[in-house]
Protein backbone atom coordinates (compact mmCIF):
# COMPACT_ATOMS: atom_id res chain seq x y z
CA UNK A 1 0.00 0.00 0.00
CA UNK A 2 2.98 2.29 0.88
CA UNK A 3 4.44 1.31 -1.93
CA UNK A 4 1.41 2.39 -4.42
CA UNK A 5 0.85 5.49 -2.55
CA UNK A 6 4.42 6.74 -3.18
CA UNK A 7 4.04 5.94 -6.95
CA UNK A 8 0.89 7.90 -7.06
CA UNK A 9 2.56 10.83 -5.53
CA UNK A 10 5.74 10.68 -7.75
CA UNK A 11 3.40 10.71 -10.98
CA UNK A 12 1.79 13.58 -9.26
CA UNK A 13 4.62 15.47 -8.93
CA UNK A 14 5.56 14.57 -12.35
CA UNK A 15 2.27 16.20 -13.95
CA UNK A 16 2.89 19.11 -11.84
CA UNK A 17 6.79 19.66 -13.24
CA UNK A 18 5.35 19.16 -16.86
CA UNK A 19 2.89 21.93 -16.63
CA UNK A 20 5.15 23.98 -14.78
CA UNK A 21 7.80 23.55 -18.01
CA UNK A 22 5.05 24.28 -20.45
CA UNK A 23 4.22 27.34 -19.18
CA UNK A 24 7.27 28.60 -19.03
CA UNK A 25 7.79 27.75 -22.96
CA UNK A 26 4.46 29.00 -24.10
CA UNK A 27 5.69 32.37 -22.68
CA UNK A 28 9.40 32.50 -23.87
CA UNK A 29 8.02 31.02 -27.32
CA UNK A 30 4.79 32.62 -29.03
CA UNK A 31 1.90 30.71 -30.90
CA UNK A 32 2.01 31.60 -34.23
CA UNK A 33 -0.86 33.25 -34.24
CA UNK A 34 1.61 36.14 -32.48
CA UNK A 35 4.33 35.46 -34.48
CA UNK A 36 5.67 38.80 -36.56
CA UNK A 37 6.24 36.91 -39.80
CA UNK A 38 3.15 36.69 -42.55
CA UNK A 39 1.92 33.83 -44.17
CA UNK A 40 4.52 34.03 -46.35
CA UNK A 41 7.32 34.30 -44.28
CA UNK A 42 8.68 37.59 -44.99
CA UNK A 43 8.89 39.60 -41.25
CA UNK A 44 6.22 42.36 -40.61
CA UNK A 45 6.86 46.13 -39.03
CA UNK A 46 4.89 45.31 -36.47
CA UNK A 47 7.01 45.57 -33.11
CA UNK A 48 7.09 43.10 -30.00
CA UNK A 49 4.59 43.00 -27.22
CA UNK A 50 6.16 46.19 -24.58
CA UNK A 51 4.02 46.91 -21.62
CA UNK A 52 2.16 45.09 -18.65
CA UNK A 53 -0.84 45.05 -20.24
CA UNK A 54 0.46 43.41 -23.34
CA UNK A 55 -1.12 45.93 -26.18
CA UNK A 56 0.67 45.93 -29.56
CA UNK A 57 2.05 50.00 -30.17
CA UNK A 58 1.20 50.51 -33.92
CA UNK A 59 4.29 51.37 -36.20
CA UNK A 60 5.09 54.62 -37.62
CA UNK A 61 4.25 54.95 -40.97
CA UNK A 62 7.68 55.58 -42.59
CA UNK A 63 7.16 57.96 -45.80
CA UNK A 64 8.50 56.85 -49.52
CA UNK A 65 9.07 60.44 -50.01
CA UNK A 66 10.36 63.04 -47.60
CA UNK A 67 11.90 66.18 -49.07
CA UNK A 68 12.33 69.66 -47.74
CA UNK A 69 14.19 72.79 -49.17
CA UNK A 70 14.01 76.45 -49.41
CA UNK A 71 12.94 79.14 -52.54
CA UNK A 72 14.10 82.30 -52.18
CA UNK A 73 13.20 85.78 -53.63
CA UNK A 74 13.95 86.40 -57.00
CA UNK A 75 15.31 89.82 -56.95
CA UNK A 76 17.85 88.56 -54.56
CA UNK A 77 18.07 92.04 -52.61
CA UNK A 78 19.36 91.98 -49.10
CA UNK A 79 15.63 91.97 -48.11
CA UNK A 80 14.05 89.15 -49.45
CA UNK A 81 11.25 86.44 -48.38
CA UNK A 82 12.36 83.01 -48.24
CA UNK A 83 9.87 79.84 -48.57
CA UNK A 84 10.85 76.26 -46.18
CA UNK A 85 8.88 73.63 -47.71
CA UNK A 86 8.47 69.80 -46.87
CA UNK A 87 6.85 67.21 -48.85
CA UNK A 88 6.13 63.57 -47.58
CA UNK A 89 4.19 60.57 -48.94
CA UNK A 90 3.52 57.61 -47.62
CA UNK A 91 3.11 53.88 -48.44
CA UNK A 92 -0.15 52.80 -49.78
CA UNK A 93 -1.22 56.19 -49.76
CA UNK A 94 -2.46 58.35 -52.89
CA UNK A 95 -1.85 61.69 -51.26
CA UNK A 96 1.40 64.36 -51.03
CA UNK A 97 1.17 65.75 -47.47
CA UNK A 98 3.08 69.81 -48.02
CA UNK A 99 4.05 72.11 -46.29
CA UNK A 100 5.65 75.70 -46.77
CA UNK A 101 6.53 78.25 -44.14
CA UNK A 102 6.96 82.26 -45.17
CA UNK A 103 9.66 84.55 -44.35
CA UNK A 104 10.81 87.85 -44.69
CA UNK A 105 14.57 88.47 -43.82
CA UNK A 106 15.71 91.70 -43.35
CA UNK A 107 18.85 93.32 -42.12
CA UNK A 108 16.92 97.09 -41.72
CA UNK A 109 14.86 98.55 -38.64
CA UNK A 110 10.83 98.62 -38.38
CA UNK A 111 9.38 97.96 -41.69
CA UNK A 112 5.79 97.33 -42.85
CA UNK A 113 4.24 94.35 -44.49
CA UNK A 114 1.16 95.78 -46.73
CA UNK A 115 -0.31 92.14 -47.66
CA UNK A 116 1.02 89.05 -48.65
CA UNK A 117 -0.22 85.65 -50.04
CA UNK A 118 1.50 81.79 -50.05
CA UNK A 119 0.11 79.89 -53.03
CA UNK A 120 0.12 76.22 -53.65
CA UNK A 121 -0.91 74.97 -56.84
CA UNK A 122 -3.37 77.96 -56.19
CA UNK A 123 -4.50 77.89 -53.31
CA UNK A 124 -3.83 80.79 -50.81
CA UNK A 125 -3.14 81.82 -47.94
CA UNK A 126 -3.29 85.55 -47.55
CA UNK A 127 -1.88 87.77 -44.26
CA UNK A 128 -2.26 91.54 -43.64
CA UNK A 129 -0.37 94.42 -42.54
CA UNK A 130 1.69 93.72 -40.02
CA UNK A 131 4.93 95.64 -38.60
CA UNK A 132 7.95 93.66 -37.74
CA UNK A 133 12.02 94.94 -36.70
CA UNK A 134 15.15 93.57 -38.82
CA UNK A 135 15.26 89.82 -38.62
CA UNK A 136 13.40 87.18 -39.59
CA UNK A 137 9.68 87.11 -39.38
CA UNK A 138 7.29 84.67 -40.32
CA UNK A 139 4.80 85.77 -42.04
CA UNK A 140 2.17 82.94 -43.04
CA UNK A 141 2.08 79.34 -43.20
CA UNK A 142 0.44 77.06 -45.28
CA UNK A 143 -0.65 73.28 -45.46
CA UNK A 144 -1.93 71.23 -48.71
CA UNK A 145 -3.08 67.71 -49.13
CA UNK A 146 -2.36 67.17 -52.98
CA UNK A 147 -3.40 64.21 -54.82
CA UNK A 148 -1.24 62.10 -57.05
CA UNK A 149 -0.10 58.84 -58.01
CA UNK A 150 3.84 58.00 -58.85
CA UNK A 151 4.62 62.05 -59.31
CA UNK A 152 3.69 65.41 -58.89
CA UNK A 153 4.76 68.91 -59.62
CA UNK A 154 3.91 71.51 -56.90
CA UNK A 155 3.85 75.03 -57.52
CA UNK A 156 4.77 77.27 -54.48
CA UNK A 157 4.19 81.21 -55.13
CA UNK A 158 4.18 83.48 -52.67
CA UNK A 159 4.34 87.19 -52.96
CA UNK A 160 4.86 90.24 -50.62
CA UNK A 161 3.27 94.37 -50.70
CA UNK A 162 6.19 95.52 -48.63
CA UNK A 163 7.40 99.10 -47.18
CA UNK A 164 10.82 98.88 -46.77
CA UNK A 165 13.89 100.80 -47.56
CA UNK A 166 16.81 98.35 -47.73
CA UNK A 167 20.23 98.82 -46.82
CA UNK A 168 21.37 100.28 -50.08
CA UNK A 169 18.79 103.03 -49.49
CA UNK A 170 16.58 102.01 -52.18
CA UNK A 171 12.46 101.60 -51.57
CA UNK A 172 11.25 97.66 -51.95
CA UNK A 173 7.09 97.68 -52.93
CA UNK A 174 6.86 93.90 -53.85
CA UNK A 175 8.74 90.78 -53.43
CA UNK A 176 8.05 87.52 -55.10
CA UNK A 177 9.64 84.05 -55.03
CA UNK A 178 8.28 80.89 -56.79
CA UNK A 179 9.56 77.63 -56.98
CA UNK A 180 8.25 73.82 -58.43
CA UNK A 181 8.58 70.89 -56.72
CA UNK A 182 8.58 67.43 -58.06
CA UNK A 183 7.41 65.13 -55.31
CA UNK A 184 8.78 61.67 -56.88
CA UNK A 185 9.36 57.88 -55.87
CA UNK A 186 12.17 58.27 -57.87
CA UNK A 187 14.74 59.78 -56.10
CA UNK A 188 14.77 56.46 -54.04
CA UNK A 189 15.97 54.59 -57.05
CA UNK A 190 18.16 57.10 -58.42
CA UNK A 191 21.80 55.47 -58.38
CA UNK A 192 24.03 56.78 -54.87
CA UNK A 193 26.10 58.68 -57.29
CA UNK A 194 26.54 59.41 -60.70
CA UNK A 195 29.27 61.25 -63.29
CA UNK A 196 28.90 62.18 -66.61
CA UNK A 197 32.27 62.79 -69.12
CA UNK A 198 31.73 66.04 -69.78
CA UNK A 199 34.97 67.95 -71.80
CA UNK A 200 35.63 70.97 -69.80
CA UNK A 201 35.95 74.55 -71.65
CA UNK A 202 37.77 77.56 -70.45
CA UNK A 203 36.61 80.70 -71.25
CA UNK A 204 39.95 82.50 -70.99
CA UNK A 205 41.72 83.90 -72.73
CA UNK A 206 39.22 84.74 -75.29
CA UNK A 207 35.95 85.31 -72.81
CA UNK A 208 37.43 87.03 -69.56
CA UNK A 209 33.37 87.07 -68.30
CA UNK A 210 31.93 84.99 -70.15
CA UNK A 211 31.46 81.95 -67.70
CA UNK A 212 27.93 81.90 -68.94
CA UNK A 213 28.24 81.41 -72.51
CA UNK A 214 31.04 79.29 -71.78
CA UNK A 215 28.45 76.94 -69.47
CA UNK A 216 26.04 76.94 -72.56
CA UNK A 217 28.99 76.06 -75.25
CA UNK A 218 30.50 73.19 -72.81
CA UNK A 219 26.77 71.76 -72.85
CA UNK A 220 26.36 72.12 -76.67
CA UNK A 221 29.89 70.31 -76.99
CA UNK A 222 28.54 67.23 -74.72
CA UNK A 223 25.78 67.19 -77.20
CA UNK A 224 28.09 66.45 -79.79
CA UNK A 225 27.19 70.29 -81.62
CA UNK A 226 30.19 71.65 -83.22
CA UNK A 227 30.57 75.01 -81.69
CA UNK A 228 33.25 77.39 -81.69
CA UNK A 229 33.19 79.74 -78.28
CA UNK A 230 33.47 83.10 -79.98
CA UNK A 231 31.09 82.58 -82.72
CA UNK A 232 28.44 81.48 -80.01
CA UNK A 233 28.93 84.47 -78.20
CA UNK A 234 29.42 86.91 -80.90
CA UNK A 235 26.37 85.64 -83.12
CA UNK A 236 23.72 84.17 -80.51
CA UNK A 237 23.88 85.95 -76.93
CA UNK A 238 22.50 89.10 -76.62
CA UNK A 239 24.60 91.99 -74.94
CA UNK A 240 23.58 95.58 -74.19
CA UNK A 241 25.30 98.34 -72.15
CA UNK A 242 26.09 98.39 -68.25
CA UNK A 243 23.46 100.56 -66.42
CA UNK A 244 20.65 100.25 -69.55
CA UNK A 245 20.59 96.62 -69.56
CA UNK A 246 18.53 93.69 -67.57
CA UNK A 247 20.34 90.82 -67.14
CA UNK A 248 16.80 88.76 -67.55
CA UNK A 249 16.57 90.21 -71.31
CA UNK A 250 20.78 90.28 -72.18
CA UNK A 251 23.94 90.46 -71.46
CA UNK A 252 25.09 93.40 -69.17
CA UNK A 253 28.11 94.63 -71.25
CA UNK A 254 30.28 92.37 -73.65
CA UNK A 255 31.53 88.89 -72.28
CA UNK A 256 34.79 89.90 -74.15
CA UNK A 257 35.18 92.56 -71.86
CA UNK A 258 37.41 91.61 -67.96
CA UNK A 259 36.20 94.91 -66.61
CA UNK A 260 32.88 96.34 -68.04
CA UNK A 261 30.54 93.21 -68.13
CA UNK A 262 28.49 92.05 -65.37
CA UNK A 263 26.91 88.66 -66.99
CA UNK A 264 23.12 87.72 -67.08
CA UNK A 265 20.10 85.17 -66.16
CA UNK A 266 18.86 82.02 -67.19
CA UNK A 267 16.54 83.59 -70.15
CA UNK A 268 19.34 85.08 -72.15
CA UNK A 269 21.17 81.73 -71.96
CA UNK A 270 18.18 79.99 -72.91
CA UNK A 271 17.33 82.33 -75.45
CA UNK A 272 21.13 81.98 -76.69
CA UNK A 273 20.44 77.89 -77.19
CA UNK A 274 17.40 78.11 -79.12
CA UNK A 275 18.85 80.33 -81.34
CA UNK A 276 22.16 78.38 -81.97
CA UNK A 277 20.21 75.30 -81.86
CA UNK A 278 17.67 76.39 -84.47
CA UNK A 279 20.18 78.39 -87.04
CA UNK A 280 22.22 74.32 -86.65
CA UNK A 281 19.80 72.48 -87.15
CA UNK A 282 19.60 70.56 -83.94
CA UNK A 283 16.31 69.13 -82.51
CA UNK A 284 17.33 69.81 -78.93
CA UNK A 285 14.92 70.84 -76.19
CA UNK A 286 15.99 73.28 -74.07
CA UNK A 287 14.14 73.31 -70.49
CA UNK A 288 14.65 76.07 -67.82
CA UNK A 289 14.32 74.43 -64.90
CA UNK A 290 14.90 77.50 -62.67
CA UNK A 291 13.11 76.87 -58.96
CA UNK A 292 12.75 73.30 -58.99
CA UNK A 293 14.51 71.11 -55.83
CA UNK A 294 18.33 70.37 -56.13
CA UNK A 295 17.20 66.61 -56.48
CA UNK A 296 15.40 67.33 -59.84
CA UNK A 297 18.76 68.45 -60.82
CA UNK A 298 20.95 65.67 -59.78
CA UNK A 299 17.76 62.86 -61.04
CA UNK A 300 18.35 64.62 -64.50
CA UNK A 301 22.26 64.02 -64.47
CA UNK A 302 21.43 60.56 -63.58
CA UNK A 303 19.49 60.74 -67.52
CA UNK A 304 22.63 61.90 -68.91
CA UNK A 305 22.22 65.41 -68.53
CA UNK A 306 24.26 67.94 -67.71
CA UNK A 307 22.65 71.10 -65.91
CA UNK A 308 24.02 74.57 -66.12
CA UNK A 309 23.79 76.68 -62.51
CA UNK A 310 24.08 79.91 -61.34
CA UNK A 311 25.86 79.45 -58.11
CA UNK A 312 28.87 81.10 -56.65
CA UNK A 313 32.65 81.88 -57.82
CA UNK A 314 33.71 81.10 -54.52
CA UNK A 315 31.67 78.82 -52.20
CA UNK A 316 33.02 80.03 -49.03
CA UNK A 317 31.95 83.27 -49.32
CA UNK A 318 28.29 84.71 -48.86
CA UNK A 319 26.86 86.57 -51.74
CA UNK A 320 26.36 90.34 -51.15
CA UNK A 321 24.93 93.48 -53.77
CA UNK A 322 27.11 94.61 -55.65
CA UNK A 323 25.36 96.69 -58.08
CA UNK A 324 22.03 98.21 -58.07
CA UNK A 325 20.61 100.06 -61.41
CA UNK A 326 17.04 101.19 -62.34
CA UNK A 327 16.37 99.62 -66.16
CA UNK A 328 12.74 100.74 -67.58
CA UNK A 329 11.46 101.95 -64.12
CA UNK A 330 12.00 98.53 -62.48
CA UNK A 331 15.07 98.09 -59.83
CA UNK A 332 17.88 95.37 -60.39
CA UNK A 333 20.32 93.94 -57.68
CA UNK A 334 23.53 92.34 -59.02
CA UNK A 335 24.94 90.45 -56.44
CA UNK A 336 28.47 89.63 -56.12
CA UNK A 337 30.73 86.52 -56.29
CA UNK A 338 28.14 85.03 -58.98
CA UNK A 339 29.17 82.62 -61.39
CA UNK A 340 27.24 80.21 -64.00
CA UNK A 341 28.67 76.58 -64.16
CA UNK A 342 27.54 73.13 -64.94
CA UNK A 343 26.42 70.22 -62.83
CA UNK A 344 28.23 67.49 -64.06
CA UNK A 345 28.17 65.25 -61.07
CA UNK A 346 26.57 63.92 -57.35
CA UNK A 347 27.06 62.00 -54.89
CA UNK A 348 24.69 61.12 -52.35
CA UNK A 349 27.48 58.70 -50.46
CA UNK A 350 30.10 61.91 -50.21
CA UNK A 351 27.19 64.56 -50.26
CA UNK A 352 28.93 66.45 -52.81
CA UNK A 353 28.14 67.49 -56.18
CA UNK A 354 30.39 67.77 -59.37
CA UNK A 355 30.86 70.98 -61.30
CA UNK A 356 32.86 72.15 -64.50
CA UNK A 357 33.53 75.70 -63.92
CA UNK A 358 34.41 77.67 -66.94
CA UNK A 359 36.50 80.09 -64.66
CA UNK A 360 38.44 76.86 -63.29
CA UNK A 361 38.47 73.34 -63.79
CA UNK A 362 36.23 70.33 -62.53
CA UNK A 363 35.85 70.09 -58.81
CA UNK A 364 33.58 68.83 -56.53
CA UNK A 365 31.84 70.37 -53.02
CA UNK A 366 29.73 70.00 -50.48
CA UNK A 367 26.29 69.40 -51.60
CA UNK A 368 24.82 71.11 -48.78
CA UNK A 369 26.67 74.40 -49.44
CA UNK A 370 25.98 73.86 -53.43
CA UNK A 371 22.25 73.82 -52.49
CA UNK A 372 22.44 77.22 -50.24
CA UNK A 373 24.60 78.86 -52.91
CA UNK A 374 21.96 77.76 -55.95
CA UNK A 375 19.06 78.65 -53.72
CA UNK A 376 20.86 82.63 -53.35
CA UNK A 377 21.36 82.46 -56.73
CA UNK A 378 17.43 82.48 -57.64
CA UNK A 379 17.92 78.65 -58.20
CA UNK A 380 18.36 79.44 -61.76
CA UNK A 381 19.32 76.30 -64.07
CA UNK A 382 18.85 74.70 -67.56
CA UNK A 383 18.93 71.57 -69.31
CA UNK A 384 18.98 71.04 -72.79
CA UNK A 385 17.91 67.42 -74.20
């Protein structure tokens, strides 16, 4: 009897260390019911179990686009307003979220904002008079839910009544700055970096100032047009004189001129290709691509083409006015250490960029800084294709 009783107790005890084990294992091992893999095997985003009360904290949706940048004015005076934009979308989602925020630097005492609008893709948001000191002041801000599917262009516009006399004496009444932003999955399959064989051209000795004529013949030459430098400048690219002259309609002064010549914008360069382009015979497009994002730039050196800039001569130093004239009743701000080269290169890896500088050679620098110099510059830039 002793003898079955201790039996008993052992199998007993036996039971109770077997449930005790299982247990343990059902709560160091999940059922698969909580497991974080799917039917197919391929692990979830889902996180593990945190807490006492065992609930499951949601992930974070994680966007398949998220871009931000800045669009300056485009008179480029030292009082300016200046647009910070973000743009994100998300998986599974058929919807941009943006963003912009709207500034007005200025270096001067108490001025006075008139009225004022943000636009995007034209829809406003409008602000009133208001008084601010020198500094920075925000002056509206502005969400937009835009529809789209792989890729969208955004317009931003935003525009400013102002009362302000700037540091140079002269009387601001309106500032404007506008920019286009392609929100596109692309980007994220873009190659890390990328290098096109580009021939460089000098402009000297021939074209002392002529870095932008130089930037539009080194871009003809990659194209495989047979230019000669002094026949592009000569017959195609409009000049007039210093002081009578807008750089958006020509030349200020002769390119062939080191001391009396001053450059100009993206339309007389554009203006220059079409010609050359037409009187040759080509069937090139020429796109101005002034005020989209940097990345449009470097995606369309990933194509295979190269993108001429207005940036600076010198990186390391911030661009000031240098010259201020009054053509047909409307002011003009020339700002110093500005020079037109072309994009050649980037490199996401590095975070540099590639340039051929008609001034200089083929270098490479900082993307970062290249952005903030381009976006000073009026983000002015064209492709031809």
């Amino acid at each position: 009897m002793r003898k079955y009783l201790s039996c008993v107790i052992l199998i007993l005890l036996c039971l109770v260390c077997a449930m005790v084990f299982y247990a343990n294992a059902s709560s160091m091992h999940p059922s698969d019911s909580d497991s974080s893999t799917t039917d197919n095997g391929n692990q979830t985003d889902y996180p593990s179990n945190s807490g006492t009360n065992n609930t499951i904290t949601q992930p974070t949706k994680i966007p398949i686009i998220e871009k931000s940048g800045t669009i300056m004015g485009e008179y480029f005076t030292d009082t300016n307003i200046r647009v910070e934009w973000s743009v994100y979308k998300y998986l599974n989602e058929s919807v941009l979220y943006f963003s912009a925020e709207m500034y007005v630097d200025s270096p001067v005492g108490m001025n006075t904002v008139n009225h004022g609008y943000i636009e995007i893709n034209g829809e406003k948001t409008e602000f009133e008079t208001q008084l601010f000191s020198s500094g920075t002041y925000l002056a509206a801000t502005c969400t937009k839910t835009i529809k789209c599917e792989k890729e969208a262009l955004v317009t931003v516009n935003a525009h400013l009544d102002v009362s302000i006399n700037d540091s140079h004496g002269v009387s601001l009444n309106g500032l404007d700055a506008c920019g286009y932003i392609n929100a596109t999955e692309e980007y994220g399959k873009m190659n890390k970096s990328h290098l096109l064989t580009v021939t460089h051209i000098s402009q000297y000795p021939n074209l002392p100032s002529g870095d932008e004529i130089t930037s539009l013949g080194t871009v003809l030459k990659y194209l495989k047009y047979d230019i000669d430098l002094n026949d592009l400048c000569d017959l195609y690219l409009s000049k007039g004189p210093v002081g009578f002259t807008s750089f958006y309609e020509a030349n200020v002064g002769n390119p062939r001129s080191q001391y009396n010549s001053y450059g100009c914008y993206a339309p007389v360069i554009i203006d220059a290709a079409n010609r050359f382009i037409q009187a040759n015979g080509g069937t090139s497009t020429v796109m101005n691509m002034t005020g989209y994002n940097p990345d449009e730039l470097y995606r369309q050196v990933s194509k295979g083409n190269p993108v001429i800039v207005w940036v600076c001569e010198d990186f390391e130093i911030t661009p000031s006015i240098s010259r201020i004239w009054v053509v047909n009743g409307k002011t003009l701000y020339l700002k110093s250490n500005m020079a037109c080269m072309v994009l050649i290169g980037y490199d996401y890896t590095r975070n540099t960029v590639t340039l051929s500088d008609p001034a200089g050679g083929v270098f490479s620098v900082d993307m970062d800084m290249f952005e903030l110099r381009f976006a000073q510059m009026g983000s002015q830039a064209i492709i031809i294709r």
